[in-house]
C-alpha atoms as a PDB file:
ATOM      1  CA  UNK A   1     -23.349  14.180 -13.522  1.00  0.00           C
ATOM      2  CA  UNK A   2     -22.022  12.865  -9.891  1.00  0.00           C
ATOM      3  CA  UNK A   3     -21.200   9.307  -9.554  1.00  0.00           C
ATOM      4  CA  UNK A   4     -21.411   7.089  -5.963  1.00  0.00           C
ATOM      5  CA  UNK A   5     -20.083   3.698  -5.589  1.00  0.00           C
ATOM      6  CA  UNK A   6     -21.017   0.750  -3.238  1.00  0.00           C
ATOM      7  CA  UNK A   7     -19.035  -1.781  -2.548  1.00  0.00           C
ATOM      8  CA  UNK A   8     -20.363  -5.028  -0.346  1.00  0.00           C
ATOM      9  CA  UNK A   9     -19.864  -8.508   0.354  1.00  0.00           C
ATOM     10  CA  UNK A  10     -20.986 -11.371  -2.017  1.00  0.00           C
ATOM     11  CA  UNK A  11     -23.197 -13.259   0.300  1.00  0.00           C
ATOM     12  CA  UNK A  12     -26.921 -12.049   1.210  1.00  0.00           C
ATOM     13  CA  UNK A  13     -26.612 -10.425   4.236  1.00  0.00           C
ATOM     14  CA  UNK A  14     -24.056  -8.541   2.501  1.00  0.00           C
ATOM     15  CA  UNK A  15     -26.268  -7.803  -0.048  1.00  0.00           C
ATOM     16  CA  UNK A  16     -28.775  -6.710   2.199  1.00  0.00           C
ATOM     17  CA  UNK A  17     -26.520  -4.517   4.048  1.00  0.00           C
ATOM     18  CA  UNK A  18     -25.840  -2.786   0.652  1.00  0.00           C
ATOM     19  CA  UNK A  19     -29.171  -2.742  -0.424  1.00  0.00           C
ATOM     20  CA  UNK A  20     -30.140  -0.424   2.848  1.00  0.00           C
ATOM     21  CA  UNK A  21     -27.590   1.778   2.696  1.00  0.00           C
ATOM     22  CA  UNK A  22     -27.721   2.820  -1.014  1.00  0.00           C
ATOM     23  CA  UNK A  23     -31.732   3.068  -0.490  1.00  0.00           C
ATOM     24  CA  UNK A  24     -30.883   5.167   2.804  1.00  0.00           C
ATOM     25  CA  UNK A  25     -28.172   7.309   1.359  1.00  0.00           C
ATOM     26  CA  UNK A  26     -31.269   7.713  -2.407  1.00  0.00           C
ATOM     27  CA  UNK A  27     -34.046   8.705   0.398  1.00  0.00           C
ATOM     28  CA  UNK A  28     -32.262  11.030   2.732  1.00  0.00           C
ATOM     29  CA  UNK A  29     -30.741  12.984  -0.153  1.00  0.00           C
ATOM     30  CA  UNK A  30     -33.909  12.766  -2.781  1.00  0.00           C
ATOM     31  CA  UNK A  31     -31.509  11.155  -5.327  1.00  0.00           C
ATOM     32  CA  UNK A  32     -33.059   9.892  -8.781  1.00  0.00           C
ATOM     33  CA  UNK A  33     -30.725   7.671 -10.643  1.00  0.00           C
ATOM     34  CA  UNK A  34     -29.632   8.148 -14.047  1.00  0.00           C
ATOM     35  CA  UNK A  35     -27.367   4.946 -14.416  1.00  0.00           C
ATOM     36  CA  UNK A  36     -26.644   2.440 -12.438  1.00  0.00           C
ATOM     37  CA  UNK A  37     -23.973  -0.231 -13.061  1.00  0.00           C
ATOM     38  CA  UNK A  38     -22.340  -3.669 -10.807  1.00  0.00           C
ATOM     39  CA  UNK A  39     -19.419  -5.194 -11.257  1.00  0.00           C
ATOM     40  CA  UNK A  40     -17.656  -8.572  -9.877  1.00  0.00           C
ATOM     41  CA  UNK A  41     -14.132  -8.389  -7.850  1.00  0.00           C
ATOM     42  CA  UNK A  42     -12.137  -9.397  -5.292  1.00  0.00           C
ATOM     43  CA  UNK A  43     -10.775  -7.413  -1.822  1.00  0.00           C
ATOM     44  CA  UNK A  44      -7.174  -8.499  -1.555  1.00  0.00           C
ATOM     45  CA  UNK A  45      -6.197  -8.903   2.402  1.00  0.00           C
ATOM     46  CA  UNK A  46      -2.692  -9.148   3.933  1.00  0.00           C
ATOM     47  CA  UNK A  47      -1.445 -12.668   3.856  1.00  0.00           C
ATOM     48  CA  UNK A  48      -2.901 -13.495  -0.082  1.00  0.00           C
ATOM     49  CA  UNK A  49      -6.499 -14.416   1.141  1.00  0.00           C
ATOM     50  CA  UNK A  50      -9.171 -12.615  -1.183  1.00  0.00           C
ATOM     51  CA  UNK A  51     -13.290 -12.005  -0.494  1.00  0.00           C
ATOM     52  CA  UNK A  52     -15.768 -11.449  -3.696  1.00  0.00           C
ATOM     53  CA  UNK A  53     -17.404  -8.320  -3.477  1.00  0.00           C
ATOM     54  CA  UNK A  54     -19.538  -6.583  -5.762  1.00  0.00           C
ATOM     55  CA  UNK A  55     -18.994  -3.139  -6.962  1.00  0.00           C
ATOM     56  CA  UNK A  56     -22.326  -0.352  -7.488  1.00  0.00           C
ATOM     57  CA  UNK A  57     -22.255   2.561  -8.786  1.00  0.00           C
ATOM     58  CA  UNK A  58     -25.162   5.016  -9.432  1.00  0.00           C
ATOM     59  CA  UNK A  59     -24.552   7.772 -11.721  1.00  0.00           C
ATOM     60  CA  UNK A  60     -27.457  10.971 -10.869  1.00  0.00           C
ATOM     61  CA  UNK A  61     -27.711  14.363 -11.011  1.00  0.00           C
ATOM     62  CA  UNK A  62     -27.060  16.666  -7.859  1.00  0.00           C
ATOM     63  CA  UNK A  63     -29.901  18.556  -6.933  1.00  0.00           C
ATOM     64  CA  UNK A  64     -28.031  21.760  -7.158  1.00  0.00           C
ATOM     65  CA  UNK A  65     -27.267  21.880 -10.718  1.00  0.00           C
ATOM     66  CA  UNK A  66     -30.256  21.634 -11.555  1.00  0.00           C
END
């Protein structure tokens, strides 16, 4: 089992944005999930600011184990 994690902003075109590219990155390489779990943060920048983001990962099988 491979895992691939996501991370994007918290605010919806953020969401959005994340929500293409994981469906892009399932279609284009025939991916069927086995697991997939999201988790709350925060991205630390220089100077002490911080952004949410939230955190996918989806757990599948590659194709060539099979």
């Amino acid at each position: 089992m491979k895992v691939r994690t996501f991370v994007g902003k918290c605010n919806m075109e953020g969401l959005h944005q994340m929500d293409d590219h994981i469906n892009e990155w399932m279609s284009r390489n025939h991916i069927v999930p086995q697991n997939i779990t999201q988790t709350f943060g925060e991205e630390r920048h220089h100077g002490g600011n911080s952004e949410p983001v939230i955190i996918t990962s989806v757990w599948y099988e590659p194709k060539d184990e099979f």
